[in-house]
PDB file of N, CA and C in Angstrom:
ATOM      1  N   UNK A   1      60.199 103.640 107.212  1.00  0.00           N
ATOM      2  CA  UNK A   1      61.400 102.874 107.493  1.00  0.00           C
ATOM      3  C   UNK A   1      61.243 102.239 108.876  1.00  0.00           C
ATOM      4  N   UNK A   2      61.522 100.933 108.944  1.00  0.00           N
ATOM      5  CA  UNK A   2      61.514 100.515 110.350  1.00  0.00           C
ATOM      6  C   UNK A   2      62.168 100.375 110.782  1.00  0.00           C
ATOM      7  N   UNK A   3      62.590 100.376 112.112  1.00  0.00           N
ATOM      8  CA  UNK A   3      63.650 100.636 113.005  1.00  0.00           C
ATOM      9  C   UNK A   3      64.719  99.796 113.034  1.00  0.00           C
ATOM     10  N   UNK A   4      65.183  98.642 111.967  1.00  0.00           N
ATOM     11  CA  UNK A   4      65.731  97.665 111.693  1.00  0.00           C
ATOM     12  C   UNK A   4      66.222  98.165 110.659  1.00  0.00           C
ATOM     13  N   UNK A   5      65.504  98.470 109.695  1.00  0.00           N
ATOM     14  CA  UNK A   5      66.242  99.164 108.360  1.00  0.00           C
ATOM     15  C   UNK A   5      67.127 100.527 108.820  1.00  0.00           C
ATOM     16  N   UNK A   6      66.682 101.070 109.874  1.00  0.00           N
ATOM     17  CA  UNK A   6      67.417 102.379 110.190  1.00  0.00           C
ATOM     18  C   UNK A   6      68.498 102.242 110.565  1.00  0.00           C
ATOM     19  N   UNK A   7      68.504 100.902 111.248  1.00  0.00           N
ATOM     20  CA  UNK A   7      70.184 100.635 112.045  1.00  0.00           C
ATOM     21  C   UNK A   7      70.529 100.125 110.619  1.00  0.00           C
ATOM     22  N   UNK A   8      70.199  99.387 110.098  1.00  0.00           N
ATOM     23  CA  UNK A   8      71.355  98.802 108.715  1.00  0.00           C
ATOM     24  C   UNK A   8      71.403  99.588 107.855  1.00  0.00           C
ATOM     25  N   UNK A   9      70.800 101.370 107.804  1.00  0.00           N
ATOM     26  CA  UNK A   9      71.309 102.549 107.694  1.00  0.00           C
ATOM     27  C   UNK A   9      72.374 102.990 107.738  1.00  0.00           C
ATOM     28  N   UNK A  10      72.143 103.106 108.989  1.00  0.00           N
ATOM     29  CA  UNK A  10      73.370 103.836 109.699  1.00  0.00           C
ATOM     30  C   UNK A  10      74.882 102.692 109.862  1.00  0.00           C
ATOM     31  N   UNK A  11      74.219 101.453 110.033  1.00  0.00           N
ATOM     32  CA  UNK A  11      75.228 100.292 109.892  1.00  0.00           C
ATOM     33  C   UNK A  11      76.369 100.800 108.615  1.00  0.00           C
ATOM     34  N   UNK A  12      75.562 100.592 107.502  1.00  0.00           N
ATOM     35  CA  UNK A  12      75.868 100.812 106.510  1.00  0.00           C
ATOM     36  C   UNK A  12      76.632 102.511 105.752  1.00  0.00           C
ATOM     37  N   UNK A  13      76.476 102.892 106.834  1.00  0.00           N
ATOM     38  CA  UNK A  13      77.013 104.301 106.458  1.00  0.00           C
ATOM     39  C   UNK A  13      78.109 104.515 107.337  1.00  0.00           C
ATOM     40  N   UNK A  14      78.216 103.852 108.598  1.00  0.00           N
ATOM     41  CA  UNK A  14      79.332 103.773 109.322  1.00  0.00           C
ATOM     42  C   UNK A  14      80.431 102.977 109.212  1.00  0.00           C
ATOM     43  N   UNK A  15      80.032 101.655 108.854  1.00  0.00           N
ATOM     44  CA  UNK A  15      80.725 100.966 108.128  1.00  0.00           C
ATOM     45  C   UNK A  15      81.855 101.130 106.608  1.00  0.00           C
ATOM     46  N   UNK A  16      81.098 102.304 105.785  1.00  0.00           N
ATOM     47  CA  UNK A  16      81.724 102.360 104.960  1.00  0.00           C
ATOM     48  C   UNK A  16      82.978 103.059 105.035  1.00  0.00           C
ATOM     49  N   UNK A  17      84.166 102.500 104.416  1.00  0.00           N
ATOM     50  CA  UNK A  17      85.747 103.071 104.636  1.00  0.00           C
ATOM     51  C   UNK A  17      85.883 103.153 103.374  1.00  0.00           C
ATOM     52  N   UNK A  18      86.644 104.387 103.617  1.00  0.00           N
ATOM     53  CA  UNK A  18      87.085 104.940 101.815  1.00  0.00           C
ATOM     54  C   UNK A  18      86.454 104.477 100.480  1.00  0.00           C
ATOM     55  N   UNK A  19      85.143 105.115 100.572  1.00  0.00           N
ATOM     56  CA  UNK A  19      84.151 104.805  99.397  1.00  0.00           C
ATOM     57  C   UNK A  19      83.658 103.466  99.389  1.00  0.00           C
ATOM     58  N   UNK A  20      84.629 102.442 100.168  1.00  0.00           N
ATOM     59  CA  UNK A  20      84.657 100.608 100.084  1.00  0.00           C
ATOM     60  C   UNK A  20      82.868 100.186 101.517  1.00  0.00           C
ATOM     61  N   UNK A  21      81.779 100.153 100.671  1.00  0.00           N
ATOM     62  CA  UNK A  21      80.916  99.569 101.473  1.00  0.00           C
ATOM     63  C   UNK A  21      81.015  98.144 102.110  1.00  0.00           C
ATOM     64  N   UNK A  22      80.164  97.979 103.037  1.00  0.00           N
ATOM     65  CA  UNK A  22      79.920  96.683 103.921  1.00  0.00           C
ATOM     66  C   UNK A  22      80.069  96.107 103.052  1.00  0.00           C
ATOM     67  N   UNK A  23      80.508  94.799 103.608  1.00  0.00           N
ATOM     68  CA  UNK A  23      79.692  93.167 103.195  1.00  0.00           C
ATOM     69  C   UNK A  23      78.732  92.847 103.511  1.00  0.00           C
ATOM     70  N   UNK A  24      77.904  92.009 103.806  1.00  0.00           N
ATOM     71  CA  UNK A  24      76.938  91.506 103.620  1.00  0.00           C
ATOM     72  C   UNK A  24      77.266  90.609 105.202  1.00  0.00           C
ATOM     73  N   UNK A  25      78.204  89.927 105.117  1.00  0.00           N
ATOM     74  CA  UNK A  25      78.527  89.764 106.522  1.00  0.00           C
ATOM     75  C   UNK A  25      78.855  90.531 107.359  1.00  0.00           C
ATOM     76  N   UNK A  26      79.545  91.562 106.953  1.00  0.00           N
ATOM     77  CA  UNK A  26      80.009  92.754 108.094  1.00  0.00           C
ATOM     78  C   UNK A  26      79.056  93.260 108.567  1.00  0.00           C
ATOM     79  N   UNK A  27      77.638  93.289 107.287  1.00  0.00           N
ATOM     80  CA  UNK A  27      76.082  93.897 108.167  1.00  0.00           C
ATOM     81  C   UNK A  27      75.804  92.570 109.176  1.00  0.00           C
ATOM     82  N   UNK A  28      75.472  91.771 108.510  1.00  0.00           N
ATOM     83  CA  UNK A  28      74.887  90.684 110.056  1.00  0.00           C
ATOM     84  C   UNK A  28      75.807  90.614 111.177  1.00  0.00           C
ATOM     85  N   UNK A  29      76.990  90.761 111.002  1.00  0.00           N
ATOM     86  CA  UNK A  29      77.783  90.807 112.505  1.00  0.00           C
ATOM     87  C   UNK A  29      77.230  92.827 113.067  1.00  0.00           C
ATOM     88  N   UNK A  30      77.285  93.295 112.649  1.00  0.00           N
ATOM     89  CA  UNK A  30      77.140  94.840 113.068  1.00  0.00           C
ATOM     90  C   UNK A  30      75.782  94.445 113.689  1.00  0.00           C
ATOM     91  N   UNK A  31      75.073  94.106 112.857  1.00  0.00           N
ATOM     92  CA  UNK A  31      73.624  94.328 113.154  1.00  0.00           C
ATOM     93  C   UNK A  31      72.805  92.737 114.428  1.00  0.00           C
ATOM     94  N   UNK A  32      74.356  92.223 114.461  1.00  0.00           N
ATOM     95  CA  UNK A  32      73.874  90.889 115.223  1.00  0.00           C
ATOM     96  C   UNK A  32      72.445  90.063 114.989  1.00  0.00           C
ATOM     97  N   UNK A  33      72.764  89.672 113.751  1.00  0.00           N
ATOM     98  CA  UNK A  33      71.574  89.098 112.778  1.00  0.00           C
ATOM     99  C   UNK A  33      72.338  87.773 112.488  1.00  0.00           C
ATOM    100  N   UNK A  34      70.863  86.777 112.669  1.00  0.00           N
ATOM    101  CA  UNK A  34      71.720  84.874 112.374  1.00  0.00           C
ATOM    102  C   UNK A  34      72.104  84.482 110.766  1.00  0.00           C
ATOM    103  N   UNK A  35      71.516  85.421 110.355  1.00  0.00           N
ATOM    104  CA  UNK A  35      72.256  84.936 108.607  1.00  0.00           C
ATOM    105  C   UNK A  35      71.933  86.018 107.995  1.00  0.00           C
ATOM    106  N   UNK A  36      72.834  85.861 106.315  1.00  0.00           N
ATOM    107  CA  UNK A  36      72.836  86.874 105.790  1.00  0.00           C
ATOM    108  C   UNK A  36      71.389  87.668 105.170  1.00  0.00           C
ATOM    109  N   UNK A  37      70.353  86.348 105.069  1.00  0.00           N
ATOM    110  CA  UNK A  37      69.377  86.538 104.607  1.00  0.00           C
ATOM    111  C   UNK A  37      68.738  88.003 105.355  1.00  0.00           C
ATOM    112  N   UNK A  38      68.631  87.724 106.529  1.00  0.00           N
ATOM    113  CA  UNK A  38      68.281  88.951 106.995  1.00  0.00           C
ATOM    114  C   UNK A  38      68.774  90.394 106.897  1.00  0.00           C
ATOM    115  N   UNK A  39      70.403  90.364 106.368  1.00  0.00           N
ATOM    116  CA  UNK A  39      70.506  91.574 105.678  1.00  0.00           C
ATOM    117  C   UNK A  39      70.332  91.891 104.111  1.00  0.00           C
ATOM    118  N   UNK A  40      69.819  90.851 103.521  1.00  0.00           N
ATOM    119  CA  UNK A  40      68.919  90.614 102.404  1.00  0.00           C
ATOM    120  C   UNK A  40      67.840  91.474 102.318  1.00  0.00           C
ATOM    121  N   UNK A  41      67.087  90.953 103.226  1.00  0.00           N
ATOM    122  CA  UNK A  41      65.618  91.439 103.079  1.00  0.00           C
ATOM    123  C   UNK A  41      65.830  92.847 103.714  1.00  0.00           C
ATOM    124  N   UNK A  42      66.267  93.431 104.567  1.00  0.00           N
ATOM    125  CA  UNK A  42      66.424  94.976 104.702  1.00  0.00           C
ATOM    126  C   UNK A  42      67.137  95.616 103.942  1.00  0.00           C
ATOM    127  N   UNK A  43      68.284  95.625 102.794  1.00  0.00           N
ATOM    128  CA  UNK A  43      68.621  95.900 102.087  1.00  0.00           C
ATOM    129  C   UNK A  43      67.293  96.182 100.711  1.00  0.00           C
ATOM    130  N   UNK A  44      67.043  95.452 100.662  1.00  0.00           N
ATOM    131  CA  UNK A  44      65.936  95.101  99.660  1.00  0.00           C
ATOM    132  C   UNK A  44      64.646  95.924 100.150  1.00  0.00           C
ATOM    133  N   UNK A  45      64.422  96.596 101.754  1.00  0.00           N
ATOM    134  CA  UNK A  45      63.317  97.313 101.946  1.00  0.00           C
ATOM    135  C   UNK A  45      64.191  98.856 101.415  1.00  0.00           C
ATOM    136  N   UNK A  46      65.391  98.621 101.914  1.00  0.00           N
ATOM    137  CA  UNK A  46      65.858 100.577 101.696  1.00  0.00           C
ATOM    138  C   UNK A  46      66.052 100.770 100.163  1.00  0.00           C
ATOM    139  N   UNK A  47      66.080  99.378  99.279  1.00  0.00           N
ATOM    140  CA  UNK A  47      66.269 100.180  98.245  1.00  0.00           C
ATOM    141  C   UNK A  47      64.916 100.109  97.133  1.00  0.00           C
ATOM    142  N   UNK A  48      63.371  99.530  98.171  1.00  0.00           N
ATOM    143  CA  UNK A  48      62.438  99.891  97.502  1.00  0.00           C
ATOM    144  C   UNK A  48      62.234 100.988  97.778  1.00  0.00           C
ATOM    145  N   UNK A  49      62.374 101.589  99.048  1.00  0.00           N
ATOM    146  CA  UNK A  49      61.899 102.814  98.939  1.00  0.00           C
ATOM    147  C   UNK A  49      63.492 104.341  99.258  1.00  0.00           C
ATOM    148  N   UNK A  50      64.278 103.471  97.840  1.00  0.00           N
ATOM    149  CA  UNK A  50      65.108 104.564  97.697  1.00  0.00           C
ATOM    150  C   UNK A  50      65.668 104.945  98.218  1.00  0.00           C
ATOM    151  N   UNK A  51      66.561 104.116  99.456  1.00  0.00           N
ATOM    152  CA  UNK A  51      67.453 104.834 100.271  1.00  0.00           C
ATOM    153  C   UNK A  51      68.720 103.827  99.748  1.00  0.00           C
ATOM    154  N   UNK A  52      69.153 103.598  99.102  1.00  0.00           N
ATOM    155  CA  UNK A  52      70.072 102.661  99.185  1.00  0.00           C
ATOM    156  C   UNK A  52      70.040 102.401  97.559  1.00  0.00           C
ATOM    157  N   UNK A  53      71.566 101.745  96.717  1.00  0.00           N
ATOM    158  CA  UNK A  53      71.237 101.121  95.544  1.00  0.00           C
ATOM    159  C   UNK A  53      72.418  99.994  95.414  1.00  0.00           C
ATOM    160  N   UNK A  54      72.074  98.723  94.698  1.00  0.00           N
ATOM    161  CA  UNK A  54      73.047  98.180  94.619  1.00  0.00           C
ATOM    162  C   UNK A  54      73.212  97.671  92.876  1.00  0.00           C
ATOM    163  N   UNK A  55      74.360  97.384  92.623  1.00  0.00           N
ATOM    164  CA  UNK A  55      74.773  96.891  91.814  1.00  0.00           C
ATOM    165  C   UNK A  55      74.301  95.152  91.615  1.00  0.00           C
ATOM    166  N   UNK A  56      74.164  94.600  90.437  1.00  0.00           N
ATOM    167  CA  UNK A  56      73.721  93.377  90.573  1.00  0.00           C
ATOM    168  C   UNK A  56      75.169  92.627  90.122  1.00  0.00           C
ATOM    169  N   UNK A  57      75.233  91.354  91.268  1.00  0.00           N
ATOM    170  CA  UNK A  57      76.231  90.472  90.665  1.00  0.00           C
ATOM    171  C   UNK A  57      78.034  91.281  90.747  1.00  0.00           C
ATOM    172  N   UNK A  58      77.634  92.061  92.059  1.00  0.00           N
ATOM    173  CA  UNK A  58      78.769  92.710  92.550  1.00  0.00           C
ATOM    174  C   UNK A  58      78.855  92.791  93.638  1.00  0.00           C
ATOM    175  N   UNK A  59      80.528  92.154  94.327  1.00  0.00           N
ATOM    176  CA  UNK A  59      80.594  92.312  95.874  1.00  0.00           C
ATOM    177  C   UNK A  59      80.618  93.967  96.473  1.00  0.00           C
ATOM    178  N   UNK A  60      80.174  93.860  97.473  1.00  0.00           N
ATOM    179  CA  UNK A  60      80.202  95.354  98.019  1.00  0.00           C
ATOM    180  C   UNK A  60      79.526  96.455  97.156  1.00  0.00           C
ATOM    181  N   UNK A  61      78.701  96.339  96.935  1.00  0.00           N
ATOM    182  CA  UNK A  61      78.357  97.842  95.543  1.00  0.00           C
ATOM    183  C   UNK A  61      76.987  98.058  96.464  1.00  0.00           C
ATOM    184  N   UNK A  62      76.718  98.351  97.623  1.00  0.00           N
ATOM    185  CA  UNK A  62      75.738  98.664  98.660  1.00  0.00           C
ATOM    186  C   UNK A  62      75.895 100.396  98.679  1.00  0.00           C
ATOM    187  N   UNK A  63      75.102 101.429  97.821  1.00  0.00           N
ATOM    188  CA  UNK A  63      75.388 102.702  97.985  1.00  0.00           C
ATOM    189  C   UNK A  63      74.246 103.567  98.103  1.00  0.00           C
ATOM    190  N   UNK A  64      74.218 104.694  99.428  1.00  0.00           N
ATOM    191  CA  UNK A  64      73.553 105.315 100.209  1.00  0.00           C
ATOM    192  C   UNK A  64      73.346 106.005  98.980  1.00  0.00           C
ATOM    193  N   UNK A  65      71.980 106.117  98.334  1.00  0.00           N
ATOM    194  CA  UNK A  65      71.817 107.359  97.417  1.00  0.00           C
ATOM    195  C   UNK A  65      70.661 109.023  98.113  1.00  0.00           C
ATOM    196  N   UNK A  66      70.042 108.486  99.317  1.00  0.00           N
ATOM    197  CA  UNK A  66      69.489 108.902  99.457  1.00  0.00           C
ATOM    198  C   UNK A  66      69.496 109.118 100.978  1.00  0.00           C
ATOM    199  N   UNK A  67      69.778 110.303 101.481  1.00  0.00           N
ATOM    200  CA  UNK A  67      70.410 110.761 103.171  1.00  0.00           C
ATOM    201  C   UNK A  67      69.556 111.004 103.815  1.00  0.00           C
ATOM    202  N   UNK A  68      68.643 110.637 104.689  1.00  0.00           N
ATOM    203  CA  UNK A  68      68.040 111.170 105.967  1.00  0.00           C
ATOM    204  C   UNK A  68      68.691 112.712 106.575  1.00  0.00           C
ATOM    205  N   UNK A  69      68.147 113.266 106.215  1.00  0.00           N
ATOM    206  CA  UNK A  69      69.252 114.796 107.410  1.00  0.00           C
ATOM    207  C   UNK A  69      69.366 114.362 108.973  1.00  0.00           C
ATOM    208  N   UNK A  70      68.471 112.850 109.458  1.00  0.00           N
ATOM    209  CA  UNK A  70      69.143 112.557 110.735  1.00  0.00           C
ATOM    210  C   UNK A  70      70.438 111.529 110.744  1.00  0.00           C
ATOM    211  N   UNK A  71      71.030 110.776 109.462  1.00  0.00           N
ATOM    212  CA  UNK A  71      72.002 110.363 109.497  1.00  0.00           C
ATOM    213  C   UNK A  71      73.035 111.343 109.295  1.00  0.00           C
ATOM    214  N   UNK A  72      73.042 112.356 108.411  1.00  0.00           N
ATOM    215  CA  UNK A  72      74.653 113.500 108.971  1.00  0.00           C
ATOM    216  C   UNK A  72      74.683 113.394 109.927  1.00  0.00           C
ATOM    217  N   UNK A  73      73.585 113.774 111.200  1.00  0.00           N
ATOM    218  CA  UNK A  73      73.602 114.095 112.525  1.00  0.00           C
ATOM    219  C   UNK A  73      74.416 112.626 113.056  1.00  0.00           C
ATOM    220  N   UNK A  74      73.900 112.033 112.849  1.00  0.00           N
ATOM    221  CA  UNK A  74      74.710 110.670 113.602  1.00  0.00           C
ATOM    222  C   UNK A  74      75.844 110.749 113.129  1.00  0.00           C
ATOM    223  N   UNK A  75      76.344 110.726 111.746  1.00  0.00           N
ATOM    224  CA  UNK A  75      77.689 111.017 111.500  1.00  0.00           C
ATOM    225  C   UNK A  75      78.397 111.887 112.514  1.00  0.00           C
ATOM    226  N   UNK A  76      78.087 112.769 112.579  1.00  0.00           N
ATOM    227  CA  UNK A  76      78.899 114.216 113.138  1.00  0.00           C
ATOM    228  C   UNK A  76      78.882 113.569 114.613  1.00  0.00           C
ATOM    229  N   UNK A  77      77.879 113.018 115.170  1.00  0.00           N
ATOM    230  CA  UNK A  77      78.045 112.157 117.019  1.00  0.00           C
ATOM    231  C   UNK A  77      78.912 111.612 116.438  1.00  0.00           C
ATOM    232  N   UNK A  78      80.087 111.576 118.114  1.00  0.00           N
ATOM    233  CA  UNK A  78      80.950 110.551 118.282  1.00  0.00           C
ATOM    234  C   UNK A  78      80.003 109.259 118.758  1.00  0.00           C
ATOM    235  N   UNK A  79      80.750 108.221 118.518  1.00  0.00           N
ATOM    236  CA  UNK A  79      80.370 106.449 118.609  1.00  0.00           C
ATOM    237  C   UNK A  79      80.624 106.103 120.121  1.00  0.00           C
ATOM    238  N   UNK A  80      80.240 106.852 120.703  1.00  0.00           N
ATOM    239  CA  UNK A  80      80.283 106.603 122.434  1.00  0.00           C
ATOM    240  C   UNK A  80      80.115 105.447 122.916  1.00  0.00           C
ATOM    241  N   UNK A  81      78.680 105.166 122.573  1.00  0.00           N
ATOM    242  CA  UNK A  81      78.043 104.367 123.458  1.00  0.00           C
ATOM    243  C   UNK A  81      78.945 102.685 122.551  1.00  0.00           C
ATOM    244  N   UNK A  82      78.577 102.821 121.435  1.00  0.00           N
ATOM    245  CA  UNK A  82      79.542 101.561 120.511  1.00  0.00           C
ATOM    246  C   UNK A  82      80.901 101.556 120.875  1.00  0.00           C
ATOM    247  N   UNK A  83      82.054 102.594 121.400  1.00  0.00           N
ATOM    248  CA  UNK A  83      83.051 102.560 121.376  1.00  0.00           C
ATOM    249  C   UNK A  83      83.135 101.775 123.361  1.00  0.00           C
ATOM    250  N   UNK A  84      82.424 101.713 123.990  1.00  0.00           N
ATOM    251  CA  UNK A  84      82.172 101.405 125.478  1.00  0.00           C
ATOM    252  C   UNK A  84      81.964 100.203 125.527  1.00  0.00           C
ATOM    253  N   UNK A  85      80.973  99.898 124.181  1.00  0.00           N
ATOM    254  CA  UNK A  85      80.644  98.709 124.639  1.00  0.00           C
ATOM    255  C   UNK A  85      81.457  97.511 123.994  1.00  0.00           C
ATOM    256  N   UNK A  86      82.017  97.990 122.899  1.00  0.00           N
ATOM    257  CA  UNK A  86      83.375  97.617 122.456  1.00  0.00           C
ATOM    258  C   UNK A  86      84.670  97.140 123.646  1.00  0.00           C
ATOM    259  N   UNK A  87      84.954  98.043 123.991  1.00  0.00           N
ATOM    260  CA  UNK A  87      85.797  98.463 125.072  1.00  0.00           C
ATOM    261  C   UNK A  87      85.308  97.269 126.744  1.00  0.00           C
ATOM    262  N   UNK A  88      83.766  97.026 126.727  1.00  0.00           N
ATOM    263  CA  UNK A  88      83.843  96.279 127.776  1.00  0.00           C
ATOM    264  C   UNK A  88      83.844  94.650 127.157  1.00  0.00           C
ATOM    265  N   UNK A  89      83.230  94.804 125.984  1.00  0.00           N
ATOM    266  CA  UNK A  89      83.522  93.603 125.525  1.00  0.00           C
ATOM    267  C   UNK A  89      85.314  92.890 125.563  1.00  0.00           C
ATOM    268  N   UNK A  90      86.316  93.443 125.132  1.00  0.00           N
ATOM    269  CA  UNK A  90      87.366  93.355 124.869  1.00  0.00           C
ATOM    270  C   UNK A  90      88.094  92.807 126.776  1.00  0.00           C
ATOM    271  N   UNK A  91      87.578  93.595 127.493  1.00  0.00           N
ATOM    272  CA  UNK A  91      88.030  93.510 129.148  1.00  0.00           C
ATOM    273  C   UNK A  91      87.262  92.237 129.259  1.00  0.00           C
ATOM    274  N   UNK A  92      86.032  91.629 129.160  1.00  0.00           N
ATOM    275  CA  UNK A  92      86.350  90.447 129.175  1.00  0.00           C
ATOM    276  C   UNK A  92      86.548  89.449 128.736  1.00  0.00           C
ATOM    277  N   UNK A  93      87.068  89.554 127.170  1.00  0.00           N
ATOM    278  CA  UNK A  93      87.423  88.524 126.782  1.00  0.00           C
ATOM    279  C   UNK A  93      89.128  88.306 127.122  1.00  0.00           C
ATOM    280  N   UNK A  94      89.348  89.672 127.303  1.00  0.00           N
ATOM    281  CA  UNK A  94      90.806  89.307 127.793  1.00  0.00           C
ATOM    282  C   UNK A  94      91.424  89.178 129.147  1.00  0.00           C
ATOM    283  N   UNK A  95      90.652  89.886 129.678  1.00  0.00           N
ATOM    284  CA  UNK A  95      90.809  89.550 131.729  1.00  0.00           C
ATOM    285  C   UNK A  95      89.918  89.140 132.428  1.00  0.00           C
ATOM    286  N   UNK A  96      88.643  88.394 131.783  1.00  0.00           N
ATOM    287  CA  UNK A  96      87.330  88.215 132.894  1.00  0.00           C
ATOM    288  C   UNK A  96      86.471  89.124 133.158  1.00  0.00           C
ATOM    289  N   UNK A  97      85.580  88.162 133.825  1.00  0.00           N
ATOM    290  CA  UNK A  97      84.678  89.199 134.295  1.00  0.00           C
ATOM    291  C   UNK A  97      85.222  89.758 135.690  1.00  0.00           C
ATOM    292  N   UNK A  98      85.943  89.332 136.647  1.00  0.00           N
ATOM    293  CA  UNK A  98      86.282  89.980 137.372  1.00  0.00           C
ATOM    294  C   UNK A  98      87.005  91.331 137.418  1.00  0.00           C
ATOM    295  N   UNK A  99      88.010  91.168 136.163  1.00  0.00           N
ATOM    296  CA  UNK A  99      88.731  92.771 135.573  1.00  0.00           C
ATOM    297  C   UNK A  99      87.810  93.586 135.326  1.00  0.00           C
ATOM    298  N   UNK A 100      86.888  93.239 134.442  1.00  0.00           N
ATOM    299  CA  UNK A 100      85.638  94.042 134.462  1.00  0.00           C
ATOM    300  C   UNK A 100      85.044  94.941 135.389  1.00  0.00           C
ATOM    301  N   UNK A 101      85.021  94.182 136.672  1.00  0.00           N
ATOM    302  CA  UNK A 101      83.974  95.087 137.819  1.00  0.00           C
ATOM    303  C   UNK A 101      84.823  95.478 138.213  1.00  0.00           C
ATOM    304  N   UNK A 102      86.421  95.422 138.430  1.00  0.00           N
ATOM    305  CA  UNK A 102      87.567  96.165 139.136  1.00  0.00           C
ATOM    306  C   UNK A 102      87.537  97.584 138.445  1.00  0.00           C
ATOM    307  N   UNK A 103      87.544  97.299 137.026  1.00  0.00           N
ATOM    308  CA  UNK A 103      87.831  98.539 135.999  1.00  0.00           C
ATOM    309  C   UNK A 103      86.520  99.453 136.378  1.00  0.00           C
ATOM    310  N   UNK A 104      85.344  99.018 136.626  1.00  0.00           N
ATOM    311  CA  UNK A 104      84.670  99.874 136.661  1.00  0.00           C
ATOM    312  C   UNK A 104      83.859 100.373 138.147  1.00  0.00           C
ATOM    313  N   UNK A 105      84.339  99.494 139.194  1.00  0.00           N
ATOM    314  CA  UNK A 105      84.775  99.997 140.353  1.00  0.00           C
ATOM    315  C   UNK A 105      85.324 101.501 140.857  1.00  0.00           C
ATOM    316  N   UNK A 106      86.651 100.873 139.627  1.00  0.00           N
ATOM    317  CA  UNK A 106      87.596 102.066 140.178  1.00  0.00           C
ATOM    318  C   UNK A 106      87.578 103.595 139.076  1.00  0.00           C
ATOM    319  N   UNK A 107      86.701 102.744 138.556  1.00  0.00           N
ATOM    320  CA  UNK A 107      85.590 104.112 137.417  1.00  0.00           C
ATOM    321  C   UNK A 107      84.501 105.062 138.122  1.00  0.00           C
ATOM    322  N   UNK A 108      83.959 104.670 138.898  1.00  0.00           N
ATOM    323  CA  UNK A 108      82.789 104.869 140.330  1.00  0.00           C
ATOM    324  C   UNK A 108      83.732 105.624 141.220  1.00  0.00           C
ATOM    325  N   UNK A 109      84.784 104.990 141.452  1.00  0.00           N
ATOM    326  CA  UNK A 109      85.322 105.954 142.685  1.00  0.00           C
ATOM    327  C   UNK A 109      86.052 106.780 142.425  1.00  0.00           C
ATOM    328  N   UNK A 110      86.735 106.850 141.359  1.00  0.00           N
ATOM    329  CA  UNK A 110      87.272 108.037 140.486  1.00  0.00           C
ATOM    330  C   UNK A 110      86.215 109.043 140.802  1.00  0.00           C
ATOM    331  N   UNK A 111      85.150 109.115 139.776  1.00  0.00           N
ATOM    332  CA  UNK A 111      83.671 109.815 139.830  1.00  0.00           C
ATOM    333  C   UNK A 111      83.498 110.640 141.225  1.00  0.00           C
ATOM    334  N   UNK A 112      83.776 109.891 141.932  1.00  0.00           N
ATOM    335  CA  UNK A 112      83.080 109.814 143.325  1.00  0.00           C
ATOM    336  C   UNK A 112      84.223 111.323 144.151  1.00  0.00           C
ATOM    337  N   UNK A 113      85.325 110.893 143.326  1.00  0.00           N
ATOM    338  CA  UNK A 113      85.932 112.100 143.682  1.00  0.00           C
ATOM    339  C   UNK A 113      86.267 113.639 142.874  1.00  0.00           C
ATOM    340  N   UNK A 114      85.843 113.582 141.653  1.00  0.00           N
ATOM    341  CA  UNK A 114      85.860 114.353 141.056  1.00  0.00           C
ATOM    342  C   UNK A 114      84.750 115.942 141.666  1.00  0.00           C
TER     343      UNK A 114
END
């Protein structure tokens, strides 16, 4: 598996809400890929070699048949580092980049006193 298929793995396993898998776009935005094609062709590597199955001529029917014992593990991690970078994304699209270095300024000097 290459390290591209592993994230549209785990993409794909994190992504899924109440049994309801990705789209096909929801992978290229997750996976910050320029078209769908590219979650084409990795889809198409996990389910030659059996990690994955889809339905033909059906939206969403993208299903994990086959688990890595290191994806539970990622399951069971909290989304830290994604939930941060989420989180700084959002500070500047809504206050700048200057809110940004204030917020995390006063993140440093917090620290600094703990």
């Amino acid at each position: 598996m290459t390290p591209k298929q592993r994230a549209c793995l785990i993409a794909i396993d994190r992504l899924t809400v109440d049994g309801v898998p990705p789209s096909y776009e929801n992978l290229r935005v997750a996976l910050k890929l320029v078209s769908k094609s590219g979650v084409f062709r990795l889809i198409n590597g996990l389910e030659t070699q059996g990690y994955v199955r889809r339905l033909a001529n059906t939206k969403r029917s993208i299903e994990i048949v086959r688990r890595p014992p290191w994806l539970d593990a990622l399951a069971a991690a909290p989304a830290v580092k994604s939930d941060l970078a989420a989180e700084v994304a959002r500070l500047i699209r809504v206050h700048g980049l200057p809110a940004l270095a204030a917020c995390v300024n006063g993140h440093l000097m917090g620290m600094a006193h703990d």
